[in-house]
PDB file of N, CA and C in Angstrom:
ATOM      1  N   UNK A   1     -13.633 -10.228  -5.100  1.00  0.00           N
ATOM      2  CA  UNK A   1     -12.303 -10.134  -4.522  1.00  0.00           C
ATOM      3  C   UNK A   1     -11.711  -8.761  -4.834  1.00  0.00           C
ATOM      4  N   UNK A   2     -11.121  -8.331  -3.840  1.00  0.00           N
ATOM      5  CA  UNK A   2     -10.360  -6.736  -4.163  1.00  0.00           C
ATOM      6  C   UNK A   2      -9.356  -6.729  -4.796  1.00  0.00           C
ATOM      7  N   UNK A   3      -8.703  -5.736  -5.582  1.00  0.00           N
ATOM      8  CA  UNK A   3      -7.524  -5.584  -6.253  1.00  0.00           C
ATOM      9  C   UNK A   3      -6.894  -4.598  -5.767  1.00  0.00           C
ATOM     10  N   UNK A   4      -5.846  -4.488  -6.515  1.00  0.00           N
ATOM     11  CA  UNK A   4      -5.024  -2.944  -6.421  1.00  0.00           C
ATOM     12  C   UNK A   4      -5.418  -2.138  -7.230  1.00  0.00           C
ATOM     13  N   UNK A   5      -5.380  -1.024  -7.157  1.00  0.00           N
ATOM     14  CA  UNK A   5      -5.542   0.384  -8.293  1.00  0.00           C
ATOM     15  C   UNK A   5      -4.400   0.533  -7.957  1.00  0.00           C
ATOM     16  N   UNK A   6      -3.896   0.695  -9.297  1.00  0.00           N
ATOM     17  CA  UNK A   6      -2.667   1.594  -9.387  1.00  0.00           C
ATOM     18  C   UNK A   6      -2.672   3.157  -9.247  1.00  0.00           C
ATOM     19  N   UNK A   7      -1.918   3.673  -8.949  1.00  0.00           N
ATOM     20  CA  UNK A   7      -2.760   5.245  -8.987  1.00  0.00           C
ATOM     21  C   UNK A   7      -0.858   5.571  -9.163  1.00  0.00           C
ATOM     22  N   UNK A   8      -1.001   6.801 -10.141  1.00  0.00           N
ATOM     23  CA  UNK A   8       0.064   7.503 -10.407  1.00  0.00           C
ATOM     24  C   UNK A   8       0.664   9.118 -10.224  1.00  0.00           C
ATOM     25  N   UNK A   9      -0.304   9.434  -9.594  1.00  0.00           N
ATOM     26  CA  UNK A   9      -0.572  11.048 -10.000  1.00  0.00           C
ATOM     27  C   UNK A   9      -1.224  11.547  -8.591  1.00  0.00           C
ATOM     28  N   UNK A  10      -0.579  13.116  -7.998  1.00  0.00           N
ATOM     29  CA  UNK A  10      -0.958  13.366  -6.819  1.00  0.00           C
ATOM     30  C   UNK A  10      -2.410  13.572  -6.452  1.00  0.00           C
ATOM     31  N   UNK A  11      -3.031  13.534  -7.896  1.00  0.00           N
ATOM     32  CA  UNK A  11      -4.585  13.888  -7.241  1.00  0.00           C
ATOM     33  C   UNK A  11      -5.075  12.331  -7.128  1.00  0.00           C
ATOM     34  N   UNK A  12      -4.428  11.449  -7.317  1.00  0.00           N
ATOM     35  CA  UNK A  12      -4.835  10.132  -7.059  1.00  0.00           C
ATOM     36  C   UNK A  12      -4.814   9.825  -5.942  1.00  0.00           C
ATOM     37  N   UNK A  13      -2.901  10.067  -5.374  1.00  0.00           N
ATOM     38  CA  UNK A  13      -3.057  10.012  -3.768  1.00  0.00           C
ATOM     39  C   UNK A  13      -3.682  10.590  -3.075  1.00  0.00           C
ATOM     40  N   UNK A  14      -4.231  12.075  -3.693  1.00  0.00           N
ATOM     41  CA  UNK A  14      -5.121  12.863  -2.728  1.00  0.00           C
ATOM     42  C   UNK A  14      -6.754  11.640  -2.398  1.00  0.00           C
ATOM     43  N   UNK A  15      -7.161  11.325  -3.126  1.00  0.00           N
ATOM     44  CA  UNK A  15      -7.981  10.473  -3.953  1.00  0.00           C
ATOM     45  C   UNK A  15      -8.292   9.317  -2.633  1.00  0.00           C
ATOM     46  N   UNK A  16      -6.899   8.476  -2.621  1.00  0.00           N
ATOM     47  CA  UNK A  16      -6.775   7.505  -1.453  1.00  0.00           C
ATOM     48  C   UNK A  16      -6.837   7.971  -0.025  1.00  0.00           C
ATOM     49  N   UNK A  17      -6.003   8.757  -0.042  1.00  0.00           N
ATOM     50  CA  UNK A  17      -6.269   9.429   1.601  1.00  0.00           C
ATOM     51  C   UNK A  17      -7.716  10.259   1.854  1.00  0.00           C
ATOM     52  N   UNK A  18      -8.224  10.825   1.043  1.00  0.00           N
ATOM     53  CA  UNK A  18      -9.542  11.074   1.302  1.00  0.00           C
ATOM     54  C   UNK A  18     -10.609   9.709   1.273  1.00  0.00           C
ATOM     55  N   UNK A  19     -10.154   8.232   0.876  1.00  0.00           N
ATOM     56  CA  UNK A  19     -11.058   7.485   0.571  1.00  0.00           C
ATOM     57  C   UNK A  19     -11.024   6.812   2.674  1.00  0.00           C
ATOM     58  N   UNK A  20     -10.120   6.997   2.830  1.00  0.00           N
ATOM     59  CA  UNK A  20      -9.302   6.438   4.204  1.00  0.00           C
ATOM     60  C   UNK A  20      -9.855   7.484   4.946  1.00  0.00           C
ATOM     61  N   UNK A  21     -11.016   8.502   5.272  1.00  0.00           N
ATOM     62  CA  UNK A  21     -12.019   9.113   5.984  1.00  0.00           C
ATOM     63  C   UNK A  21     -12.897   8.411   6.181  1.00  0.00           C
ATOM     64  N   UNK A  22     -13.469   7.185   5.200  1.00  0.00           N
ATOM     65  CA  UNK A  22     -15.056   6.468   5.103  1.00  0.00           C
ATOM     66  C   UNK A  22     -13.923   5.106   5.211  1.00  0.00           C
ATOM     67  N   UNK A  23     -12.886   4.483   4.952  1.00  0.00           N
ATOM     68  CA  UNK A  23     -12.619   3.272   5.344  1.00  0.00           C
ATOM     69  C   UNK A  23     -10.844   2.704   4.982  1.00  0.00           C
ATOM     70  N   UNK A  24     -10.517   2.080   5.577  1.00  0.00           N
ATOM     71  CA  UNK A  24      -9.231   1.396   5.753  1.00  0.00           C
ATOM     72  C   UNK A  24      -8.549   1.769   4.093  1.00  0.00           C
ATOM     73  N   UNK A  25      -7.512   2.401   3.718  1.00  0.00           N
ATOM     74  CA  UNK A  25      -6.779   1.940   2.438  1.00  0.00           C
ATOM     75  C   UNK A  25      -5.588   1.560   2.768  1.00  0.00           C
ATOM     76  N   UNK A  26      -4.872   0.642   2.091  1.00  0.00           N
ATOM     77  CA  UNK A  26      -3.925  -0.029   2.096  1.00  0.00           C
ATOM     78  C   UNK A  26      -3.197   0.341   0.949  1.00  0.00           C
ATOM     79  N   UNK A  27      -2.106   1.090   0.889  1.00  0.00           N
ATOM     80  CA  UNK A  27      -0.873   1.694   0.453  1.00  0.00           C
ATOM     81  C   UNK A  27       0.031   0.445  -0.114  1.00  0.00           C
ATOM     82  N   UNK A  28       0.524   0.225  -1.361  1.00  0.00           N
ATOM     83  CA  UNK A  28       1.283  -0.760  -1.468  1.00  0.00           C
ATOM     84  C   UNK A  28       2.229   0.137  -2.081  1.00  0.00           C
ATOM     85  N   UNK A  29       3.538   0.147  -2.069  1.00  0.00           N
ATOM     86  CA  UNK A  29       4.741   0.816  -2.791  1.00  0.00           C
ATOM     87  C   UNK A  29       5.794  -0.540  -3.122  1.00  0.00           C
ATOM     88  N   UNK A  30       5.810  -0.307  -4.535  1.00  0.00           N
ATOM     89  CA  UNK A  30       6.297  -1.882  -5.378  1.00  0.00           C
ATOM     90  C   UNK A  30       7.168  -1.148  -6.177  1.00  0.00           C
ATOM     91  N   UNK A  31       8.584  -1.727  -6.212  1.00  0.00           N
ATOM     92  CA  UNK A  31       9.533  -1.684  -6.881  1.00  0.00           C
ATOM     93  C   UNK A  31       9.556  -3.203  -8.406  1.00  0.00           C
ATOM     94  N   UNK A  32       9.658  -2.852  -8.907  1.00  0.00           N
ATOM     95  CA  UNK A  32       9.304  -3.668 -10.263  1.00  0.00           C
ATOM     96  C   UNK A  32      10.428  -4.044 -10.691  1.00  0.00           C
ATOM     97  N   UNK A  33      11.609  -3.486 -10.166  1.00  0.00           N
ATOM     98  CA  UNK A  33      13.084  -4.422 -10.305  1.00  0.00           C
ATOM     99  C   UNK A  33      13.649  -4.755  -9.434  1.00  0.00           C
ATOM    100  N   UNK A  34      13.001  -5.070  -8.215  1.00  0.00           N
ATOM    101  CA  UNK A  34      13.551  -5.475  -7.143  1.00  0.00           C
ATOM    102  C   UNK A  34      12.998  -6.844  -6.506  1.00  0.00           C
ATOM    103  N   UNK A  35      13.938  -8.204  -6.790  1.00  0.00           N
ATOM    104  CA  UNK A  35      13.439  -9.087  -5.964  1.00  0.00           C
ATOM    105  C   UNK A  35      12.396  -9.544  -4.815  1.00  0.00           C
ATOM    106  N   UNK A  36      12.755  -8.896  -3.898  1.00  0.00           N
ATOM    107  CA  UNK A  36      12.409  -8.766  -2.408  1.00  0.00           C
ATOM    108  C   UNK A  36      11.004  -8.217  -2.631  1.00  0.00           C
ATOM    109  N   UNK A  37      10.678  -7.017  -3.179  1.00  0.00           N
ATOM    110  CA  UNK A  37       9.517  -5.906  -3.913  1.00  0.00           C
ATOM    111  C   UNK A  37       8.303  -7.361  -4.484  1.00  0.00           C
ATOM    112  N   UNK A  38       9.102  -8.234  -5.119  1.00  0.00           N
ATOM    113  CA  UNK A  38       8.790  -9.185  -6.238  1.00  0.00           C
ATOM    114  C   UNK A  38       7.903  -9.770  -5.072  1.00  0.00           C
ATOM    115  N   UNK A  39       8.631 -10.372  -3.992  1.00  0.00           N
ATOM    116  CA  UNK A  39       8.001 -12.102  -3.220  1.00  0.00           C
ATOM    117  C   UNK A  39       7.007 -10.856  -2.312  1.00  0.00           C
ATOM    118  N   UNK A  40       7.273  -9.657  -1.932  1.00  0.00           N
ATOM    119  CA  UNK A  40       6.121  -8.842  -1.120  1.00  0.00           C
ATOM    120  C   UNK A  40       4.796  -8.767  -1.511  1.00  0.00           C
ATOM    121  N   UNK A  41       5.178  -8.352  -3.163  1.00  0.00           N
ATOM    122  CA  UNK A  41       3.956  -8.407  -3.934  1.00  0.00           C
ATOM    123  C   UNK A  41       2.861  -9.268  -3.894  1.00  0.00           C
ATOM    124  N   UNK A  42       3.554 -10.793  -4.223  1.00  0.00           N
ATOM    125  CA  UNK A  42       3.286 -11.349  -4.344  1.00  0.00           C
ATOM    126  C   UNK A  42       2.684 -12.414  -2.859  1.00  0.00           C
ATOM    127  N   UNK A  43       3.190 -11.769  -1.884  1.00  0.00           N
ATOM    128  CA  UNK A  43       2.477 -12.278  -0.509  1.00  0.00           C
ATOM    129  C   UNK A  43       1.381 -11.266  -0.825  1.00  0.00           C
ATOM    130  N   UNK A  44       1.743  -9.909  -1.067  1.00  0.00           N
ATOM    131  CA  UNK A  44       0.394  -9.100  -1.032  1.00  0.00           C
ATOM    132  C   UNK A  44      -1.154  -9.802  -1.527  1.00  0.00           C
ATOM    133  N   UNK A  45      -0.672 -10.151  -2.432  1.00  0.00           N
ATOM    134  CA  UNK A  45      -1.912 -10.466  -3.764  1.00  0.00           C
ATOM    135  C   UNK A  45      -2.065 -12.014  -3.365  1.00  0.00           C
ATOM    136  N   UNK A  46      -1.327 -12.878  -2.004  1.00  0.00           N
ATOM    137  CA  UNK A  46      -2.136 -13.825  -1.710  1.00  0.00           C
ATOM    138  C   UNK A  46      -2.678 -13.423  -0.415  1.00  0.00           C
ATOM    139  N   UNK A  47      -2.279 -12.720  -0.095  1.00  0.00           N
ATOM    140  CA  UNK A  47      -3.405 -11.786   0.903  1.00  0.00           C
ATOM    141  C   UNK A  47      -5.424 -11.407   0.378  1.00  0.00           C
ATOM    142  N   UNK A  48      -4.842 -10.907  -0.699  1.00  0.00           N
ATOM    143  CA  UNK A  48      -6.269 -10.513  -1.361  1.00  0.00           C
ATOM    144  C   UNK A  48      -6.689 -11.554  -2.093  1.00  0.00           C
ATOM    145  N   UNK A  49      -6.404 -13.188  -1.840  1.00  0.00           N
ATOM    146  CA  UNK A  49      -6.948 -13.995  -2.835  1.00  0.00           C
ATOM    147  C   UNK A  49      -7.508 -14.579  -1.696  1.00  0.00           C
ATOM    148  N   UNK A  50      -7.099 -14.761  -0.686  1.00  0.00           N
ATOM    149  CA  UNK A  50      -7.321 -15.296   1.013  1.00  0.00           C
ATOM    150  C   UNK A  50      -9.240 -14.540   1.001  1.00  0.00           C
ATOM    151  N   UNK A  51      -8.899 -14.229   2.374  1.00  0.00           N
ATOM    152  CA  UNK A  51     -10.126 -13.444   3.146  1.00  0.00           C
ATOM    153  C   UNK A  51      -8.986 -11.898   3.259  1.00  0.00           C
ATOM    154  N   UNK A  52      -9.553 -11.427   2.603  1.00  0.00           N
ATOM    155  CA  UNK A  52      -8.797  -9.858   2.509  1.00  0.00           C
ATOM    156  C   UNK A  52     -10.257  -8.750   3.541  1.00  0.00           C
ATOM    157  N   UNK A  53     -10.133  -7.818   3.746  1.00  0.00           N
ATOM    158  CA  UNK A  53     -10.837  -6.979   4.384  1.00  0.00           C
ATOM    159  C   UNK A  53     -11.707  -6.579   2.879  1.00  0.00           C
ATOM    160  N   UNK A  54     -12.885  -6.897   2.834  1.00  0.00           N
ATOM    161  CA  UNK A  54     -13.832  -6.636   1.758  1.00  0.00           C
ATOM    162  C   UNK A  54     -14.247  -5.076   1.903  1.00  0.00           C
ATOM    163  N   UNK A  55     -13.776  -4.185   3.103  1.00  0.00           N
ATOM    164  CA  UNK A  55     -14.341  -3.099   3.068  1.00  0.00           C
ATOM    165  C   UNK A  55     -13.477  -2.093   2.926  1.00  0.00           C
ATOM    166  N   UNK A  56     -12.402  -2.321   2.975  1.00  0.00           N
ATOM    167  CA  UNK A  56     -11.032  -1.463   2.301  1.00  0.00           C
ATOM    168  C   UNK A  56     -10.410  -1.797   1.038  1.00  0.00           C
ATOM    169  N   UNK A  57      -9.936  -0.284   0.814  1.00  0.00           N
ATOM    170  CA  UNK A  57      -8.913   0.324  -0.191  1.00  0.00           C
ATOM    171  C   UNK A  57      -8.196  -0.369  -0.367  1.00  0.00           C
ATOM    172  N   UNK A  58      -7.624  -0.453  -1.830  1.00  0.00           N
ATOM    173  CA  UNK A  58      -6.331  -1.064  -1.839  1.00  0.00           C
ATOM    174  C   UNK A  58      -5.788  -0.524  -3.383  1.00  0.00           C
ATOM    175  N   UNK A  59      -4.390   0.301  -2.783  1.00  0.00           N
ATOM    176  CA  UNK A  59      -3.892   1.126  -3.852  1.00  0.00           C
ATOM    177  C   UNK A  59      -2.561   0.592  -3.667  1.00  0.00           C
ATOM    178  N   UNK A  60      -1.975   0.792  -5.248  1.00  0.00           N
ATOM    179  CA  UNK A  60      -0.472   0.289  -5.560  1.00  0.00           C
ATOM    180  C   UNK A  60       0.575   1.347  -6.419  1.00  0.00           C
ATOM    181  N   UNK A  61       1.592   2.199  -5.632  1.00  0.00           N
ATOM    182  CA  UNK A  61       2.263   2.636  -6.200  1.00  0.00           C
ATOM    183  C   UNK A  61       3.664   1.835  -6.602  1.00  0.00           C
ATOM    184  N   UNK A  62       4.171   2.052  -8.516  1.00  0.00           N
ATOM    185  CA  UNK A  62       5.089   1.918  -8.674  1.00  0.00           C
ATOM    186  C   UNK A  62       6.013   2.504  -8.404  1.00  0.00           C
ATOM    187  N   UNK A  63       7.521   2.668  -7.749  1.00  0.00           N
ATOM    188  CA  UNK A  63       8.223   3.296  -7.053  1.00  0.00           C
ATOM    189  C   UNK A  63       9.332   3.905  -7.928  1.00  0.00           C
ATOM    190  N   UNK A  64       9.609   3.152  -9.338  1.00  0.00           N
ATOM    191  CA  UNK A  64      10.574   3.610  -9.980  1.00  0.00           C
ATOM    192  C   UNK A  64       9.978   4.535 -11.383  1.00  0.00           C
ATOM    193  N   UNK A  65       8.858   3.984 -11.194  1.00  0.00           N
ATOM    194  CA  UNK A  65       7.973   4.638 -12.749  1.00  0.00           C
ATOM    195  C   UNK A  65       7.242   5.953 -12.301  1.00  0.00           C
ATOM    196  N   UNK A  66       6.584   5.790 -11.427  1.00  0.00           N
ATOM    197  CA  UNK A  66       5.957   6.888 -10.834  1.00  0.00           C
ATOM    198  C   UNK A  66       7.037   7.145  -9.155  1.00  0.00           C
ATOM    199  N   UNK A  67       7.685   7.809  -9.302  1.00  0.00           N
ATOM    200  CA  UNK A  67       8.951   8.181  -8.281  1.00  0.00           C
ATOM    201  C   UNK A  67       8.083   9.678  -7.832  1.00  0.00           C
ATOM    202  N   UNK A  68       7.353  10.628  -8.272  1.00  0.00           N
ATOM    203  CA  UNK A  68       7.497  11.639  -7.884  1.00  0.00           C
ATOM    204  C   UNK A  68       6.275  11.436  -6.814  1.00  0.00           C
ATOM    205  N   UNK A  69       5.665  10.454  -7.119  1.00  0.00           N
ATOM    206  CA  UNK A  69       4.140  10.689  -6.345  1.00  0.00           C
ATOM    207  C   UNK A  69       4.823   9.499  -5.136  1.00  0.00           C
ATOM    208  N   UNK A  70       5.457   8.244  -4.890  1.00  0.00           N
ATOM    209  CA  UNK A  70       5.994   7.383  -4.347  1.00  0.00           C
ATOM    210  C   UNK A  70       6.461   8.581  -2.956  1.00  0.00           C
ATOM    211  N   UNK A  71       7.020   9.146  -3.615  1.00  0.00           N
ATOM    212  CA  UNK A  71       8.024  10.040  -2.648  1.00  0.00           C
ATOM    213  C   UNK A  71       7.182  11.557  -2.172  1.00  0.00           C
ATOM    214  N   UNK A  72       5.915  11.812  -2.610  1.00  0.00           N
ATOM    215  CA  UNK A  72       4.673  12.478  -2.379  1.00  0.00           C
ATOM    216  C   UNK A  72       4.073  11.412  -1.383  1.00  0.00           C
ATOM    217  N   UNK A  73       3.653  10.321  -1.152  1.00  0.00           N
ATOM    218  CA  UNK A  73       3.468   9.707  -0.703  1.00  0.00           C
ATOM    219  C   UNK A  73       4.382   9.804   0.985  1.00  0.00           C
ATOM    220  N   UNK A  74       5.360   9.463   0.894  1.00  0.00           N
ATOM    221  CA  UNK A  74       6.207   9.194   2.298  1.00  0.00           C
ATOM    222  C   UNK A  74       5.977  10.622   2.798  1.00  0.00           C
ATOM    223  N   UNK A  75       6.400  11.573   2.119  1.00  0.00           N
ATOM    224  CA  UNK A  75       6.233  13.034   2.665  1.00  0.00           C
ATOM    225  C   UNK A  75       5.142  13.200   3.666  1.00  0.00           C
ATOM    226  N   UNK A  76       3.713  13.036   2.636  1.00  0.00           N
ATOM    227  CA  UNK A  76       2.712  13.076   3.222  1.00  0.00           C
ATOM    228  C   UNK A  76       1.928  12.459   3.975  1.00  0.00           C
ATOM    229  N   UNK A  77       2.646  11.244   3.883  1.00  0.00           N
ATOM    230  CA  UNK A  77       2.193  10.462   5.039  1.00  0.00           C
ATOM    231  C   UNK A  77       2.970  10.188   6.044  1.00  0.00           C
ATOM    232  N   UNK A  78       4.199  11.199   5.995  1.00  0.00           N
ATOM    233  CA  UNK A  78       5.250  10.868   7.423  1.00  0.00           C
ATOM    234  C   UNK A  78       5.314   9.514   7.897  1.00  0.00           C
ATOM    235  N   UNK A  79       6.038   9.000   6.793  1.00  0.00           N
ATOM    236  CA  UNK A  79       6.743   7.811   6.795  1.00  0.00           C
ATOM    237  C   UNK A  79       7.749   7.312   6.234  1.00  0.00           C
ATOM    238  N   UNK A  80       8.852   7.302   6.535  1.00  0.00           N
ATOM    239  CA  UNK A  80       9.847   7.024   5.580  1.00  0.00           C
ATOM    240  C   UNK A  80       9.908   6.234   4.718  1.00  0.00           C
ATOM    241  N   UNK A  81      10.509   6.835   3.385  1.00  0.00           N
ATOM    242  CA  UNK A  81      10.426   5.645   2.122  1.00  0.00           C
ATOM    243  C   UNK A  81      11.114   4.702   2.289  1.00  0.00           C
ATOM    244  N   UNK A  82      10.318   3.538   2.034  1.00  0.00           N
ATOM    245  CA  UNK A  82      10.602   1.936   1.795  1.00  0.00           C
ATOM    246  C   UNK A  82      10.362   1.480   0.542  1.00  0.00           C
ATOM    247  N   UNK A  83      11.070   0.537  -0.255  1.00  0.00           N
ATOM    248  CA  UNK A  83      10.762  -0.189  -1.091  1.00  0.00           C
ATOM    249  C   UNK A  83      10.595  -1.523  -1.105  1.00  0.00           C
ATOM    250  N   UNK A  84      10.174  -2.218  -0.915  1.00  0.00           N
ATOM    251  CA  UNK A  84       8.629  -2.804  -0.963  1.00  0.00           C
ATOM    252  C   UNK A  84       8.041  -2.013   0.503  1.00  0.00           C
ATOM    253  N   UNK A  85       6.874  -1.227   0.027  1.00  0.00           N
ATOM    254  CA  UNK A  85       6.599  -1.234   1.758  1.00  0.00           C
ATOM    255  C   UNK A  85       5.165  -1.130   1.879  1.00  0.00           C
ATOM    256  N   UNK A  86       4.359  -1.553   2.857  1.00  0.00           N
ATOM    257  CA  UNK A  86       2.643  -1.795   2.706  1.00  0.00           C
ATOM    258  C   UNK A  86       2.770  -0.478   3.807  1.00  0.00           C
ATOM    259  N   UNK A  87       1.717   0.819   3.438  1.00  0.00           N
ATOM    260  CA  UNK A  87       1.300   1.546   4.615  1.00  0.00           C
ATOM    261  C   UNK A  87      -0.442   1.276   4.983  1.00  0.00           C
ATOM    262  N   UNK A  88      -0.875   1.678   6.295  1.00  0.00           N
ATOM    263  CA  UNK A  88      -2.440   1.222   6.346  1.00  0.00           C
ATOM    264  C   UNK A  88      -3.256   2.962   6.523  1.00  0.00           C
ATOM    265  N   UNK A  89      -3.758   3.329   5.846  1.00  0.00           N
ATOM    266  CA  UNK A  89      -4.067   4.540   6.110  1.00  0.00           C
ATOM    267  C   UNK A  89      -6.007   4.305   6.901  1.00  0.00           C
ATOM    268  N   UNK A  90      -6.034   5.507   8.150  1.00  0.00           N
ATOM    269  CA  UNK A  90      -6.852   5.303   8.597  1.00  0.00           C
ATOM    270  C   UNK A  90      -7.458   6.761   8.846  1.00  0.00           C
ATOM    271  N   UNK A  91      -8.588   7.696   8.143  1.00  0.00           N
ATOM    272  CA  UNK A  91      -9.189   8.541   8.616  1.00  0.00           C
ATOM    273  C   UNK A  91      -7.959   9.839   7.977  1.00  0.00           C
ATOM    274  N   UNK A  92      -7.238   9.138   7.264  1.00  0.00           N
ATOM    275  CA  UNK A  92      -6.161  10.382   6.534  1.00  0.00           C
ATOM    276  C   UNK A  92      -4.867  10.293   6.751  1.00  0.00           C
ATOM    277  N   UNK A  93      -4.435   9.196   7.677  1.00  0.00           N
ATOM    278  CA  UNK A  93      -3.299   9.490   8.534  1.00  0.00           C
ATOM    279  C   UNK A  93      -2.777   7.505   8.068  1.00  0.00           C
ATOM    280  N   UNK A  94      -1.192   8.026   8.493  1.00  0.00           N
ATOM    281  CA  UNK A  94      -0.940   6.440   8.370  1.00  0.00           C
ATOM    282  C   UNK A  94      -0.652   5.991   9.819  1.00  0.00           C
ATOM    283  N   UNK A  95      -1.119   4.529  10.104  1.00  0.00           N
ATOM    284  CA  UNK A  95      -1.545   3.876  11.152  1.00  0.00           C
ATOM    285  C   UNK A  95      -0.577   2.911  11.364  1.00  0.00           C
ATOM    286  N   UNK A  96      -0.299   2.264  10.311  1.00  0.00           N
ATOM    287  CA  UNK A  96       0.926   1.222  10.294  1.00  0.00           C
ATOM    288  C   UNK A  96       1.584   0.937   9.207  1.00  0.00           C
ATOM    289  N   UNK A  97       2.750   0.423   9.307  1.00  0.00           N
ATOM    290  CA  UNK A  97       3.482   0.070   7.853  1.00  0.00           C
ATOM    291  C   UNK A  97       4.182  -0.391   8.197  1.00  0.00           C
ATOM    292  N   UNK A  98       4.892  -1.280   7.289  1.00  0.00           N
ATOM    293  CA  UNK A  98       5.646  -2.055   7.510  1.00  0.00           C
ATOM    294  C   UNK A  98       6.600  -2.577   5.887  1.00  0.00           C
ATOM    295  N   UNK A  99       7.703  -2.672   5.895  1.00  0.00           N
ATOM    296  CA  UNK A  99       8.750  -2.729   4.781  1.00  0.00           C
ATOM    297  C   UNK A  99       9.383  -4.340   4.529  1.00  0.00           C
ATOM    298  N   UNK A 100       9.866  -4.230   3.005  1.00  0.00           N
ATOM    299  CA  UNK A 100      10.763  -5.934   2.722  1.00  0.00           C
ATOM    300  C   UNK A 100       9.957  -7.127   3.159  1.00  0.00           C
ATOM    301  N   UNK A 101      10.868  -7.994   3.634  1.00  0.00           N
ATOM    302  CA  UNK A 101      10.333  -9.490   3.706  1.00  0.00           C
ATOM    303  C   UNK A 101       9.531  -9.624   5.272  1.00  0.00           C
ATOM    304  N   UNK A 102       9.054  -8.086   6.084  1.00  0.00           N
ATOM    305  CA  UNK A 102       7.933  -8.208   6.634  1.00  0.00           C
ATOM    306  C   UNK A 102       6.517  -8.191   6.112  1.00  0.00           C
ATOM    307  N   UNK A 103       6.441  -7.891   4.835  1.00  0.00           N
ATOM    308  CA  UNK A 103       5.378  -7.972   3.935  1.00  0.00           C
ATOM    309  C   UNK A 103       4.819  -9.142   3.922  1.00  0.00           C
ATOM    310  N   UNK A 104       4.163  -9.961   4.327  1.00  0.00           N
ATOM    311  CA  UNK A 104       3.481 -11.173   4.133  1.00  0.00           C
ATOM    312  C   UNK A 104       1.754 -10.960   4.613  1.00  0.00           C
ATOM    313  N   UNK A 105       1.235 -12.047   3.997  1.00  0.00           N
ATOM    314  CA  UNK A 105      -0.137 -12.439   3.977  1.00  0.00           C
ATOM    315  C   UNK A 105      -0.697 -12.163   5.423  1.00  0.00           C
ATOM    316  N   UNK A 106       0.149 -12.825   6.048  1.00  0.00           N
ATOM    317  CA  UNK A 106      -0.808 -12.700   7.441  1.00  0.00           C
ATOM    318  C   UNK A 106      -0.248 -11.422   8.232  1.00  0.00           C
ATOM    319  N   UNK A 107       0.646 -11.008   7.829  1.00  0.00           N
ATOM    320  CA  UNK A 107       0.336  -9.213   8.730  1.00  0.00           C
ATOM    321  C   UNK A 107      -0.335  -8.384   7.653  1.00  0.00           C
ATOM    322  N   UNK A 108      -0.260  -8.392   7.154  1.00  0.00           N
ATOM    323  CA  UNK A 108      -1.590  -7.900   6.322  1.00  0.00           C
ATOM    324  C   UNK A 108      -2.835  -8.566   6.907  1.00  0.00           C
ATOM    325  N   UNK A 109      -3.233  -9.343   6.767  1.00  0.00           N
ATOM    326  CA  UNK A 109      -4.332 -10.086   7.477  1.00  0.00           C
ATOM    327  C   UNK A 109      -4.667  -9.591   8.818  1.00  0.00           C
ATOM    328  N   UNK A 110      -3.625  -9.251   9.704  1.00  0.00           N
ATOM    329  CA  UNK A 110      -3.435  -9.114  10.842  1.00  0.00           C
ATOM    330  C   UNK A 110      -3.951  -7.455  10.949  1.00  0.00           C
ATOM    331  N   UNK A 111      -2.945  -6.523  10.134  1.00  0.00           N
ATOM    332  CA  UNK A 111      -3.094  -5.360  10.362  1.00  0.00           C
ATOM    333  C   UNK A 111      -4.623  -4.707   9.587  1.00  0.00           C
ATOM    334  N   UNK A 112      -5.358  -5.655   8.820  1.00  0.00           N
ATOM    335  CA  UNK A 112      -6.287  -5.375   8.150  1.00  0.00           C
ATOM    336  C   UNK A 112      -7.815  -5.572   9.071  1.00  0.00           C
ATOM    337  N   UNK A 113      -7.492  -6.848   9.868  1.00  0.00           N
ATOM    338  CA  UNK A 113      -8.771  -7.129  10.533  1.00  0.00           C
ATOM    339  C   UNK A 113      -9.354  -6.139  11.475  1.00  0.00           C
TER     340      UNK A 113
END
């Protein structure tokens, strides 16, 4: 079953978006004092307990602990910052994303297949 890597640091994100040349990574940005952040998560991770995409990435930035790379992140992936927000990176680039209590299992599921 897949997990998250946490990754904190810009050569990490460099790291993910180069992994998203050879296959799907999935961007998670998690706020750790935020409710809403809380039940996303937690659809996330019954996403990956489900039938998750066995051949993709799956990286998790904290948004308040690691803020500089979170916000390295939106920059570089020309997407505006969200907190809770899932992005899908494809070939370097982000493909889809989606923020808050659209976070659930099956668009993940959906945007993963």
């Amino acid at each position: 079953m897949p997990n998250f890597t946490q990754i904190a640091t810009s050569e990490q994100l460099d790291s993910a978006i180069q992994e998203s040349e050879h296959k799907p990574v999935l961007v998670f940005k998690h706020s750790t004092r935020c409710p809403i952040s809380a039940r996303a998560y937690e659809e996330a991770k019954r996403y990956l307990q489900g039938t998750p995409n066995e051949e993709a990435g799956y990286v998790l930035i904290h948004v308040v602990e690691d803020r500089p790379v979170s916000l390295e992140a939106a920059d570089r992936l020309g997407v505006e910052h969200a907190s809770p927000q899932a992005i899908l990176l494809k070939n370097g680039k982000a493909v889809w994303n989606t923020s808050h209590s659209r976070i659930t299992s099956a668009a993940l599921q959906e945007a993963l297949s």
